[in-house]
C-alpha atoms as a PDB file:
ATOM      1  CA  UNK A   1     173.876 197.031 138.831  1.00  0.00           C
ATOM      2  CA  UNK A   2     176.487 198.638 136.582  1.00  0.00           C
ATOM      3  CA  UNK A   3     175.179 200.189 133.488  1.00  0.00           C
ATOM      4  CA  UNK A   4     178.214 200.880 130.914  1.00  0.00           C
ATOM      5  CA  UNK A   5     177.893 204.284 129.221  1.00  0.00           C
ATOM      6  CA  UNK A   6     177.285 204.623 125.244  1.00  0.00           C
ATOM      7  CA  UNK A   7     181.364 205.473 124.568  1.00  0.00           C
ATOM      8  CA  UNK A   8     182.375 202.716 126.956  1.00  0.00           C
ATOM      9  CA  UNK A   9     180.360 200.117 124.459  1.00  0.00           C
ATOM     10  CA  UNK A  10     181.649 202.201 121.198  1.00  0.00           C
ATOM     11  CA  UNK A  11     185.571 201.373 122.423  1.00  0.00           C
ATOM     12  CA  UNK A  12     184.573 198.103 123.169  1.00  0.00           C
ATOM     13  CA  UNK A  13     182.971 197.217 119.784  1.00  0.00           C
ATOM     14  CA  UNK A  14     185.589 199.075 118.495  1.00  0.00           C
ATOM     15  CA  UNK A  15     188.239 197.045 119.873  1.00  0.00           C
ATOM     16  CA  UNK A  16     186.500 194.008 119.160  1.00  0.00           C
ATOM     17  CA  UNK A  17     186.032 194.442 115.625  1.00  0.00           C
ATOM     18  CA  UNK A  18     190.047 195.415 115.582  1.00  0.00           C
ATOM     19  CA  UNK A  19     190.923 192.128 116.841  1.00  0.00           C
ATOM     20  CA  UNK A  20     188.783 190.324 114.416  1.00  0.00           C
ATOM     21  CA  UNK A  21     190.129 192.226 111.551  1.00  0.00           C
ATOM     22  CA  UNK A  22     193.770 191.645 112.758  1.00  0.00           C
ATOM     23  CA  UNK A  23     192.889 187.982 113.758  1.00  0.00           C
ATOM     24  CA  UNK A  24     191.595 187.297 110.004  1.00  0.00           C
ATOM     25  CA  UNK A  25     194.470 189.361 108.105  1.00  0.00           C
ATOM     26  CA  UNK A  26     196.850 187.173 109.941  1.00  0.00           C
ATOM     27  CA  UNK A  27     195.170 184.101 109.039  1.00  0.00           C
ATOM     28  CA  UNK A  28     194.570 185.190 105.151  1.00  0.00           C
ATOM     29  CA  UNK A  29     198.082 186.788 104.518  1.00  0.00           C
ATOM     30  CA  UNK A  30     199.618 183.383 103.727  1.00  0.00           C
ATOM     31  CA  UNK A  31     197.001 182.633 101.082  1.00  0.00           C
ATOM     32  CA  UNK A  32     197.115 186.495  99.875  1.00  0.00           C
ATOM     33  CA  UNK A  33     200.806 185.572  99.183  1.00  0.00           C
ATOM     34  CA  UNK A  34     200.545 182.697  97.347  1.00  0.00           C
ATOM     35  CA  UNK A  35     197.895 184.474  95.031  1.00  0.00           C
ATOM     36  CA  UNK A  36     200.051 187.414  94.769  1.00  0.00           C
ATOM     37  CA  UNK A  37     202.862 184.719  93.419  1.00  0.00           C
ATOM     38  CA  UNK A  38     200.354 183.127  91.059  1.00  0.00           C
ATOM     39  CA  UNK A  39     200.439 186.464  89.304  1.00  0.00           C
ATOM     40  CA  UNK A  40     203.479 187.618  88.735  1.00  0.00           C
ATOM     41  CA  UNK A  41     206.096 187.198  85.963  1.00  0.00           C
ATOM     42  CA  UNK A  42     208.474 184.056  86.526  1.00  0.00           C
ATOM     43  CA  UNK A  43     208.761 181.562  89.043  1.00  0.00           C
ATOM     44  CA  UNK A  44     209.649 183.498  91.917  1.00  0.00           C
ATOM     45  CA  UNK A  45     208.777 183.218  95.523  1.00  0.00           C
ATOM     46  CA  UNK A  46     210.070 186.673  96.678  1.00  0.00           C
ATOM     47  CA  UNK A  47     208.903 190.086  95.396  1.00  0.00           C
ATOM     48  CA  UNK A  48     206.202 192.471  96.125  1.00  0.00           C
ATOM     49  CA  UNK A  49     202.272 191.533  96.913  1.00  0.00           C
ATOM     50  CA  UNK A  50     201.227 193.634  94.544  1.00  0.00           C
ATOM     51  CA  UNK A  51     202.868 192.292  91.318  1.00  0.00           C
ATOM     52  CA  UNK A  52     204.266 194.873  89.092  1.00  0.00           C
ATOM     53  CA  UNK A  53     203.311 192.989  86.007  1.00  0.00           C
ATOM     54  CA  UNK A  54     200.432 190.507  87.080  1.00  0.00           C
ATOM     55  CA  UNK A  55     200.038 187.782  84.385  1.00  0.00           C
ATOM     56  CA  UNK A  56     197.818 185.410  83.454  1.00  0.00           C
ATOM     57  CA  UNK A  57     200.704 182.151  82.713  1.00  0.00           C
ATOM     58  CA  UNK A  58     200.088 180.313  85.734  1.00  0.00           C
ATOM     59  CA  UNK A  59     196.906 180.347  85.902  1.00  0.00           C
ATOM     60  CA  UNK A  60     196.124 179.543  81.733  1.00  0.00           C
ATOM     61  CA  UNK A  61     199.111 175.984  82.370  1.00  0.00           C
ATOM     62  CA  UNK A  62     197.385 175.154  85.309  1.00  0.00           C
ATOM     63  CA  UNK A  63     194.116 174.509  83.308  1.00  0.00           C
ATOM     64  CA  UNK A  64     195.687 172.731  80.213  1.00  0.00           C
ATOM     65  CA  UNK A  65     196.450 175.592  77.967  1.00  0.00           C
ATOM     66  CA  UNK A  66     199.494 176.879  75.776  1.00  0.00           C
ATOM     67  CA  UNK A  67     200.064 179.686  77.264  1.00  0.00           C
ATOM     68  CA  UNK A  68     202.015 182.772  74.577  1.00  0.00           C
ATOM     69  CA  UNK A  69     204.133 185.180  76.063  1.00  0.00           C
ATOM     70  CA  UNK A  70     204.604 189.202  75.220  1.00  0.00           C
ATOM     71  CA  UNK A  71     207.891 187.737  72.982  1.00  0.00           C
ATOM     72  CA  UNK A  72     206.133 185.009  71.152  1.00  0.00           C
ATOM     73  CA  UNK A  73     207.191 182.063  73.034  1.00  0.00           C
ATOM     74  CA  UNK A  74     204.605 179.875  73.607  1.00  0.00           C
ATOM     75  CA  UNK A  75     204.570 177.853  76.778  1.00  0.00           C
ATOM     76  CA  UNK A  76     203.287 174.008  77.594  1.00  0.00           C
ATOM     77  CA  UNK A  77     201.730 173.215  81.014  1.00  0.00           C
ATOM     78  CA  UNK A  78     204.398 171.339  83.290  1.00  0.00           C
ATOM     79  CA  UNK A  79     202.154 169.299  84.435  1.00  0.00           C
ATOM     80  CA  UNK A  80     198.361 167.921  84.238  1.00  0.00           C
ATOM     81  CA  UNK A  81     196.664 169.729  87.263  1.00  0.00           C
ATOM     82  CA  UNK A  82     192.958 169.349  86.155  1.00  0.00           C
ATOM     83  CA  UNK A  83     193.348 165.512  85.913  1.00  0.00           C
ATOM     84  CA  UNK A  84     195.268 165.345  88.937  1.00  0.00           C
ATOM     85  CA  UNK A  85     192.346 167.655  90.481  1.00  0.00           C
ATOM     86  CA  UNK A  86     189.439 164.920  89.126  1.00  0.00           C
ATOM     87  CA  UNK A  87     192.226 162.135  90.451  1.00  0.00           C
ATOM     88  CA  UNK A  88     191.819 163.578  94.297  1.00  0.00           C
ATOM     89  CA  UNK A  89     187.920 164.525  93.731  1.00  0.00           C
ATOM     90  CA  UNK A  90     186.798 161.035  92.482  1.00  0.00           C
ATOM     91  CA  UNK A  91     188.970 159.054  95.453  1.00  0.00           C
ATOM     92  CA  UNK A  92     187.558 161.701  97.990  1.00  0.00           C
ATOM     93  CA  UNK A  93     184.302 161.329  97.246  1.00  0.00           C
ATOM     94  CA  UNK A  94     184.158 157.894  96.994  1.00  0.00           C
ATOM     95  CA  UNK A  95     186.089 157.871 100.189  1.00  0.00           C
ATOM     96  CA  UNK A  96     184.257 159.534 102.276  1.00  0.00           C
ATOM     97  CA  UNK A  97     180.716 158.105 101.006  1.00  0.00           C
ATOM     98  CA  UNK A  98     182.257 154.528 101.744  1.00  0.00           C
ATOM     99  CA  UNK A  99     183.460 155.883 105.450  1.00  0.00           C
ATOM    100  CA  UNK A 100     180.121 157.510 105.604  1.00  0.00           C
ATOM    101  CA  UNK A 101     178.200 154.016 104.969  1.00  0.00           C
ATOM    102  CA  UNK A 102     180.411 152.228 106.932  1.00  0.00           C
ATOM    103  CA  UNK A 103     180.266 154.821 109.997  1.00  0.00           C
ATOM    104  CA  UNK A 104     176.400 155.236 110.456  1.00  0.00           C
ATOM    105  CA  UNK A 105     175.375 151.666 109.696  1.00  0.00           C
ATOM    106  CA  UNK A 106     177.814 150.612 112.823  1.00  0.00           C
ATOM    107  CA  UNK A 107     177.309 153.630 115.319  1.00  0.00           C
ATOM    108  CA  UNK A 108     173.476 152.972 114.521  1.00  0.00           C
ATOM    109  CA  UNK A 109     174.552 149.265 115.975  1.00  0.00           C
ATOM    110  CA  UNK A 110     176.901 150.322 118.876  1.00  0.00           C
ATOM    111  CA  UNK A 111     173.909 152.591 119.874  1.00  0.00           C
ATOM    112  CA  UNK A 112     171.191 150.910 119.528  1.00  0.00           C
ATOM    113  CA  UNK A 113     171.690 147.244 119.169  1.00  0.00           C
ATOM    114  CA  UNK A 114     172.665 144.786 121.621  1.00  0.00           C
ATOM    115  CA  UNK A 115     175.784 143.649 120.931  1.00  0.00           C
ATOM    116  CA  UNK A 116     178.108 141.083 123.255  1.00  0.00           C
ATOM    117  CA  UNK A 117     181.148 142.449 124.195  1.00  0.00           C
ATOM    118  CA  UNK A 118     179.891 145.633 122.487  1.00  0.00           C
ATOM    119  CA  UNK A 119     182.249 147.978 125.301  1.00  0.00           C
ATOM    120  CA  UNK A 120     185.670 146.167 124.649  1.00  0.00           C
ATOM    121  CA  UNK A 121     184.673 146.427 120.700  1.00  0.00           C
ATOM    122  CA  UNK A 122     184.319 150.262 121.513  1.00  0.00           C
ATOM    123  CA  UNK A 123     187.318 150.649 123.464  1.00  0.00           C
ATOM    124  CA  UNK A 124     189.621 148.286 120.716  1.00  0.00           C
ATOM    125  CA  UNK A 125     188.255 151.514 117.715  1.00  0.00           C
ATOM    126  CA  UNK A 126     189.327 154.057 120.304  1.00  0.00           C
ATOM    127  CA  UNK A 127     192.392 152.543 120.739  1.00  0.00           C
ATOM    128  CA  UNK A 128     193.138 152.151 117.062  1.00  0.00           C
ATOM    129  CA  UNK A 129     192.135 155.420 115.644  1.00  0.00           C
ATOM    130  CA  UNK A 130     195.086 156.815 118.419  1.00  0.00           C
ATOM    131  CA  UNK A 131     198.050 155.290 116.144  1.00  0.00           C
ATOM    132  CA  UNK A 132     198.136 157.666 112.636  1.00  0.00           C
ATOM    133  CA  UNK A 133     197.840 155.417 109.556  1.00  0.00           C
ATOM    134  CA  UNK A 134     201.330 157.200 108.365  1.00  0.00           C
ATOM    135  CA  UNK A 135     203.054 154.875 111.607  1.00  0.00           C
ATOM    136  CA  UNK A 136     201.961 151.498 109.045  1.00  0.00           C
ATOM    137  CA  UNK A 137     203.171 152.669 105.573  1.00  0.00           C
ATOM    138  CA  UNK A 138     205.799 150.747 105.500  1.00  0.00           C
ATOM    139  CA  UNK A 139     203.550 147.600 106.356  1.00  0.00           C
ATOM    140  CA  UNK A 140     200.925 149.217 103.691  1.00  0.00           C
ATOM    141  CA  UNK A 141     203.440 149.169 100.897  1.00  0.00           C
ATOM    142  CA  UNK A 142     204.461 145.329 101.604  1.00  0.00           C
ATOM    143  CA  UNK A 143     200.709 144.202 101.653  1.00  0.00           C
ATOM    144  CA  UNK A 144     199.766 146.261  98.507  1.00  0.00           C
ATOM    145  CA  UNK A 145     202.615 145.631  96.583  1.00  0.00           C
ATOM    146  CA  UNK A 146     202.259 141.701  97.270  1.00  0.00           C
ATOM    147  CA  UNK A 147     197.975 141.950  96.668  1.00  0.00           C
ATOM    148  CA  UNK A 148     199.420 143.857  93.187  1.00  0.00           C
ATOM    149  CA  UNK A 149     201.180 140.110  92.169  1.00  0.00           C
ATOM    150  CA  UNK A 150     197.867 139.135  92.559  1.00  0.00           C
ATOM    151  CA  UNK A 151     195.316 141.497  91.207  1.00  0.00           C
ATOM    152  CA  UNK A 152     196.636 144.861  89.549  1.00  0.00           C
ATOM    153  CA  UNK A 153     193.919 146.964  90.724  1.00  0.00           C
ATOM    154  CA  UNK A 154     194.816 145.990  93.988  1.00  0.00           C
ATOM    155  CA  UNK A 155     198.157 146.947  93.981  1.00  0.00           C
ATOM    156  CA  UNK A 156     200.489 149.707  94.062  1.00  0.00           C
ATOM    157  CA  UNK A 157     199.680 152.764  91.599  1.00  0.00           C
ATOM    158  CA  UNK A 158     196.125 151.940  92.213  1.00  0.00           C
ATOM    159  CA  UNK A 159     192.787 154.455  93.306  1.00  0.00           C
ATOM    160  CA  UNK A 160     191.365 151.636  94.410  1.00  0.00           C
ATOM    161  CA  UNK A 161     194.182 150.446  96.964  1.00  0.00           C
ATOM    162  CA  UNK A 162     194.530 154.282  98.479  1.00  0.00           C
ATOM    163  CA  UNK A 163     189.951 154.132  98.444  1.00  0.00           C
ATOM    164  CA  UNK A 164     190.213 151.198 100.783  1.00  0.00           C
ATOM    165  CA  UNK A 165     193.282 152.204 103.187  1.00  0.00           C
ATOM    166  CA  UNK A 166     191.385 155.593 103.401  1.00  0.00           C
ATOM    167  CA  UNK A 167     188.076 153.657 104.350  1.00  0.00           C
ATOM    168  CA  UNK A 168     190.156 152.081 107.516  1.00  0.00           C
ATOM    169  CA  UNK A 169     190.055 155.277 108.668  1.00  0.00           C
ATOM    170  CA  UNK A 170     186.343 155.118 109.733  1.00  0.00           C
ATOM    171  CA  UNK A 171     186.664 154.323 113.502  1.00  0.00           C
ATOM    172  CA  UNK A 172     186.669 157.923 114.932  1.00  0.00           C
ATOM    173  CA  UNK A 173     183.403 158.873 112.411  1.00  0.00           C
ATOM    174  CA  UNK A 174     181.943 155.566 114.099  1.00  0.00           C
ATOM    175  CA  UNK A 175     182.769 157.231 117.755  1.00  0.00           C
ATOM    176  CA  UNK A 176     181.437 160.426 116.314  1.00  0.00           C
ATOM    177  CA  UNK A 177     178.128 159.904 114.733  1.00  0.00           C
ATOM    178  CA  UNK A 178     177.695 157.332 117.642  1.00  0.00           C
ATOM    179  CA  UNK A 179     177.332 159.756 119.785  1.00  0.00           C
ATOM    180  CA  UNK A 180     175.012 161.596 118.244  1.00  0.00           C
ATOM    181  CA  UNK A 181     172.832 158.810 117.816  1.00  0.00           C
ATOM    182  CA  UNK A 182     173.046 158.479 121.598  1.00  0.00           C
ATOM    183  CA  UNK A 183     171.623 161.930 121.894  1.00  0.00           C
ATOM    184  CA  UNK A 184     168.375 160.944 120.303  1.00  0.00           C
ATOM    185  CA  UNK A 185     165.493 159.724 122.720  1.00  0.00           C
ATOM    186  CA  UNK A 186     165.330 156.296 123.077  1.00  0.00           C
ATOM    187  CA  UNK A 187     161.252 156.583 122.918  1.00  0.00           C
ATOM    188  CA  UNK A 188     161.688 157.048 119.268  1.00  0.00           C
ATOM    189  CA  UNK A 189     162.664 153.457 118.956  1.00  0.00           C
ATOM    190  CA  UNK A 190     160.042 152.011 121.389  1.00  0.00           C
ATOM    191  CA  UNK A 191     157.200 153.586 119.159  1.00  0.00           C
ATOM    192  CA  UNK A 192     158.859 152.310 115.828  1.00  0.00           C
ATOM    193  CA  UNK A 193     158.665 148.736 116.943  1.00  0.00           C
ATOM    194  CA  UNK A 194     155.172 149.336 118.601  1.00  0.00           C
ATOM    195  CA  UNK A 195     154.679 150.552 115.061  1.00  0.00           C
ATOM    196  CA  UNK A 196     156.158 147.217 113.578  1.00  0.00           C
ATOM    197  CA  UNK A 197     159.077 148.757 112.179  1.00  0.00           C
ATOM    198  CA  UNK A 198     162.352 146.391 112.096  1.00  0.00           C
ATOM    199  CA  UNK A 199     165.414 147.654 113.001  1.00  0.00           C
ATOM    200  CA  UNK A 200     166.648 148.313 109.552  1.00  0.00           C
ATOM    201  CA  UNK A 201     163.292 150.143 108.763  1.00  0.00           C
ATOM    202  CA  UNK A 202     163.689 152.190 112.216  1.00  0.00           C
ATOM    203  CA  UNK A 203     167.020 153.334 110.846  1.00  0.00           C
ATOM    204  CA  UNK A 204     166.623 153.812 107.422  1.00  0.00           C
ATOM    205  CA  UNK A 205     163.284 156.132 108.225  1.00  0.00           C
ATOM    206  CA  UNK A 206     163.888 157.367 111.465  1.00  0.00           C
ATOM    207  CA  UNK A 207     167.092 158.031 112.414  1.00  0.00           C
ATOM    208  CA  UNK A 208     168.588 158.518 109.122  1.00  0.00           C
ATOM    209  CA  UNK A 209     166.647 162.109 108.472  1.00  0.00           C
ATOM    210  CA  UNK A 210     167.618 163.070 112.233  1.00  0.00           C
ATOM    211  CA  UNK A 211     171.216 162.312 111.564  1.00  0.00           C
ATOM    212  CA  UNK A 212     171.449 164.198 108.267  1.00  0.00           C
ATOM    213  CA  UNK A 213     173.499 167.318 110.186  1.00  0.00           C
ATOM    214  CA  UNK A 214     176.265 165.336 111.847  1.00  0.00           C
ATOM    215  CA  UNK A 215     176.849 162.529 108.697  1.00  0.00           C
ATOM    216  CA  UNK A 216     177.089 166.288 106.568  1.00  0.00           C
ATOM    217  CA  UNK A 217     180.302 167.012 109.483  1.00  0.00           C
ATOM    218  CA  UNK A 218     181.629 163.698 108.796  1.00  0.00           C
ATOM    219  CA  UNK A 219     181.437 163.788 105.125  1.00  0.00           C
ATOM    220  CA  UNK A 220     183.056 167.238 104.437  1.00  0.00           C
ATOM    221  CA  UNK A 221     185.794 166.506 107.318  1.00  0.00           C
ATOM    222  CA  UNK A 222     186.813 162.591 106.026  1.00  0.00           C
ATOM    223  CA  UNK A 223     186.255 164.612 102.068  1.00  0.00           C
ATOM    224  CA  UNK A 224     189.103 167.234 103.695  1.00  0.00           C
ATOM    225  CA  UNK A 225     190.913 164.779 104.628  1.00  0.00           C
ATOM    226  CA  UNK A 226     191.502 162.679 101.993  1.00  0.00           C
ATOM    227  CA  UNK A 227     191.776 165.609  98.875  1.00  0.00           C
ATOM    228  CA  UNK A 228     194.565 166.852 101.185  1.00  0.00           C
ATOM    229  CA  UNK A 229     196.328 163.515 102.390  1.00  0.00           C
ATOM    230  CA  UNK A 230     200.292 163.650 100.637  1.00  0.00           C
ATOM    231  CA  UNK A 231     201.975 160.958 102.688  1.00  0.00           C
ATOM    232  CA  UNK A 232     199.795 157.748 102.401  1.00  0.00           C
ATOM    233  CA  UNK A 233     199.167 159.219  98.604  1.00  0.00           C
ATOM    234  CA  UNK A 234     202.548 159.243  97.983  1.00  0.00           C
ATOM    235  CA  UNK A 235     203.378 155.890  98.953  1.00  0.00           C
ATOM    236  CA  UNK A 236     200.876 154.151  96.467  1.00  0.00           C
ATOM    237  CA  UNK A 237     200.472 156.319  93.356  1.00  0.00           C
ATOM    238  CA  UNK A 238     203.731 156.567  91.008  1.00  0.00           C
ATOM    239  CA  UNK A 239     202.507 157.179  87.634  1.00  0.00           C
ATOM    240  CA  UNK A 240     202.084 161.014  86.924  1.00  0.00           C
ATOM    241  CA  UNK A 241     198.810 160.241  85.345  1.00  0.00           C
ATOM    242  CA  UNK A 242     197.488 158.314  88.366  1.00  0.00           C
ATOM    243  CA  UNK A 243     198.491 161.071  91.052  1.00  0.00           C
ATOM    244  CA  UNK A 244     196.582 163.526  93.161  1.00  0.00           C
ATOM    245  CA  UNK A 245     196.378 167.087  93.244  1.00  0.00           C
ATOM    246  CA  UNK A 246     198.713 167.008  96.359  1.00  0.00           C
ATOM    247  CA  UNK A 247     201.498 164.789  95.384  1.00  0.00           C
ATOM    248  CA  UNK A 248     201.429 165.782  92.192  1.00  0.00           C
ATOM    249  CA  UNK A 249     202.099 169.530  93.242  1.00  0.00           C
ATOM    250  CA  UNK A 250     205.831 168.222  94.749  1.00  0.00           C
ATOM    251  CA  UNK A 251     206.636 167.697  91.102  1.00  0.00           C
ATOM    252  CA  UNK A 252     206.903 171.291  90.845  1.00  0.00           C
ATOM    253  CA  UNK A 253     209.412 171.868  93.286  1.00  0.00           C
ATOM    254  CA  UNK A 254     212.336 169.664  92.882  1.00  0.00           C
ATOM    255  CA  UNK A 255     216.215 169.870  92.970  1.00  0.00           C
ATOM    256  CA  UNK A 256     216.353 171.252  89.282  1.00  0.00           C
ATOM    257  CA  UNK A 257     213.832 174.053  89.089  1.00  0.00           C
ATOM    258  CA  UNK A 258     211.736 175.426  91.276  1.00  0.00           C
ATOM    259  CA  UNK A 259     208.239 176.340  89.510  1.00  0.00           C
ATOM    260  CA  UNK A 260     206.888 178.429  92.224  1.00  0.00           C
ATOM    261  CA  UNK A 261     204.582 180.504  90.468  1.00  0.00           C
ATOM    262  CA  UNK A 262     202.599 176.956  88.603  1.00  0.00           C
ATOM    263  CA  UNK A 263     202.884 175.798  92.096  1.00  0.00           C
ATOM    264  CA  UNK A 264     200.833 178.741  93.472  1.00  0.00           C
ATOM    265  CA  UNK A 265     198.655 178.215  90.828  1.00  0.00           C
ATOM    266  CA  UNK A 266     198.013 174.554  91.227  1.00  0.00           C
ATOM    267  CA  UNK A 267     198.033 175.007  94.831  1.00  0.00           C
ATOM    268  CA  UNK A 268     194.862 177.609  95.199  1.00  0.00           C
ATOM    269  CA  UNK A 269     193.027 175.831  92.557  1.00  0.00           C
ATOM    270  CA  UNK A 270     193.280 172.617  95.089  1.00  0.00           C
ATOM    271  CA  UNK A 271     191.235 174.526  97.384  1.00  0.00           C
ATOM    272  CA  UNK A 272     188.102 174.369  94.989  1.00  0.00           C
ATOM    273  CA  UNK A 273     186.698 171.036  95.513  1.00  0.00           C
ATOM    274  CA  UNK A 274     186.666 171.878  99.259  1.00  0.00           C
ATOM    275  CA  UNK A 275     185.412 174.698  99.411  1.00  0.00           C
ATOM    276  CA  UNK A 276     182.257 173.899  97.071  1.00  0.00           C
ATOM    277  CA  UNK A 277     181.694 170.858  99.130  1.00  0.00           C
ATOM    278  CA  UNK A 278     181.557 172.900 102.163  1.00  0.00           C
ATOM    279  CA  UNK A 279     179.686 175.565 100.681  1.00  0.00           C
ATOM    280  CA  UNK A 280     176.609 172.569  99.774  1.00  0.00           C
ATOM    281  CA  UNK A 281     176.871 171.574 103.147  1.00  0.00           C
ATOM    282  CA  UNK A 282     177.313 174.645 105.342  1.00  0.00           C
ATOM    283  CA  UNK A 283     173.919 174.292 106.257  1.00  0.00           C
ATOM    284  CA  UNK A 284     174.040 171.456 108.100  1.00  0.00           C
ATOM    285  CA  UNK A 285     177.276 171.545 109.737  1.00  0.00           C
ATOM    286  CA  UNK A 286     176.603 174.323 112.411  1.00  0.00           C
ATOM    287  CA  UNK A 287     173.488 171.936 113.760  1.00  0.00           C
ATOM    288  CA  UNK A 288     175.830 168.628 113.209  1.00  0.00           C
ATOM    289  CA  UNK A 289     178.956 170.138 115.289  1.00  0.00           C
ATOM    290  CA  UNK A 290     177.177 171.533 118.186  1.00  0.00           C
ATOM    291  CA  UNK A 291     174.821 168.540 118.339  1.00  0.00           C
ATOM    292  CA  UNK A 292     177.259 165.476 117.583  1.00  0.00           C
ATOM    293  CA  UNK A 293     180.423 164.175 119.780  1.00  0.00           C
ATOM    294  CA  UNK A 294     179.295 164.422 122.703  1.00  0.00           C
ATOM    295  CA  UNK A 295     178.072 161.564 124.269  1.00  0.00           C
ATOM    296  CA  UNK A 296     179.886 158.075 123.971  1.00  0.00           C
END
């Protein structure tokens, strides 16, 4: 038996530590950057990281305010970040509670029900969720703009159109929470019906508490998802009022003027919805990720 001396373990936790330190300042320095741009004077992408004269502008247009420089010149905001932040909050929560509905209710049936031909169903989701929605946009514009003819709220320029081809995204959450319903002892069910408990009841008071952790994982990942999604996004919304947080952010860098300090601005503040929903849910998602996925 080897038994490593004190220093040995010092160096070791020494190095260690370095690693993680270097590992993480690599990983932050982009966003140190782009906060280091939110502050300075102008719209300029190159300087120093430590802004010689940090100021306030981008930060006061990003949330609706005139913003009244040193000279006297007072300054409009570009653009109207806050309700293109509510635009990308309201679709992705929606979102992701319809793909969370959608994805326990049928991996509860895959798992637990018997269902004919319940394999080759299986095998058709897997198969689907392997071609990215992006490869159909063209085929998503054509049926959208056409249901638009028909019913405006179903058509093009529409939170309601991008809600529903978001929801189609549910097969690999169905795969997912599927297999952590898999996971969970079969006995469980036995006693329910002993019990008397229907199937629905069985679900609704049984497995639904159990599968709290991993439907947390599949809510803050499809939530991620969508807030950040630009090309399918893109495709639908047009009007500047209707847009999301990240198409609307493109509007700052165009082939006339490049805003990049607003951008900076607009693009940290996009990181807020996320990181508050993760922050509600961190609790659950270290159980949900080690526990879910695993079994099919």
């Amino acid at each position: 038996m080897i038994v490593e001396r004190p220093r040995d373990l010092l160096i070791k936790k020494v190095l260690a530590h370095g690693f993680l330190l270097v590992f993480l300042g690599l990983i932050l320095f982009p966003f140190i950057v782009v906060l280091s741009i939110s502050f300075r004077e102008g719209n300029f992408a190159v300087g120093s990281i430590i802004p010689e004269n940090p100021t306030l502008e981008h930060w006061v247009l990003a949330f609706g305010f005139d913003y009244t420089r040193a000279d006297g010149t007072v300054v409009e905001p570009p653009y109207p970040v806050l309700r293109w932040m509510w635009n990308s909050i309201k679709i992705g929560l929606i979102a992701s509670t319809g793909v969370l509905a959608v994805a326990t209710i049928s991996a509860y049936a895959f798992s637990r029900i018997r269902i004919r031909g319940k394999g080759a169903m299986l095998d058709g989701l897997f198969l689907i969720q392997m071609f990215p929605t992006t490869l159909a946009l063209v085929a998503i514009y054509a049926i959208f703009d056409t249901l638009g003819e028909v019913s405006p709220i179903l058509g093009l320029d529409s939170h309601l159109a991008l809600i529903l081809i978001y929801m189609a995204g549910v097969t690999l959450h169905i795969w997912t929470i599927k297999g952590y319903f898999d996971s969970i002892d079969t006995a469980l069910d036995k006693a329910a019906a002993i019990d008397g408990a229907t199937p629905w009841q069985t679900f609704r008071f049984i497995f639904l508490p159990l599968a709290v952790p991993i439907m947390s994982v599949v809510f803050v990942l499809a939530f991620i998802g969508f807030v950040n999604d630009y090309p399918i996004a893109s495709v639908l919304i047009r009007s500047e009022d209707q847009m999301t947080l990240a198409v609307g952010s493109r509007l700052y860098l165009n082939e006339f003027r490049y805003l990049w300090g607003d951008f900076a601005a607009a693009a940290i503040l996009s990181g807020l919805p996320i990181t508050v929903v993760f922050l509600i849910a961190q609790r659950y998602l270290v159980s949900g990720l080690s526990e879910g996925a695993v079994k099919g």
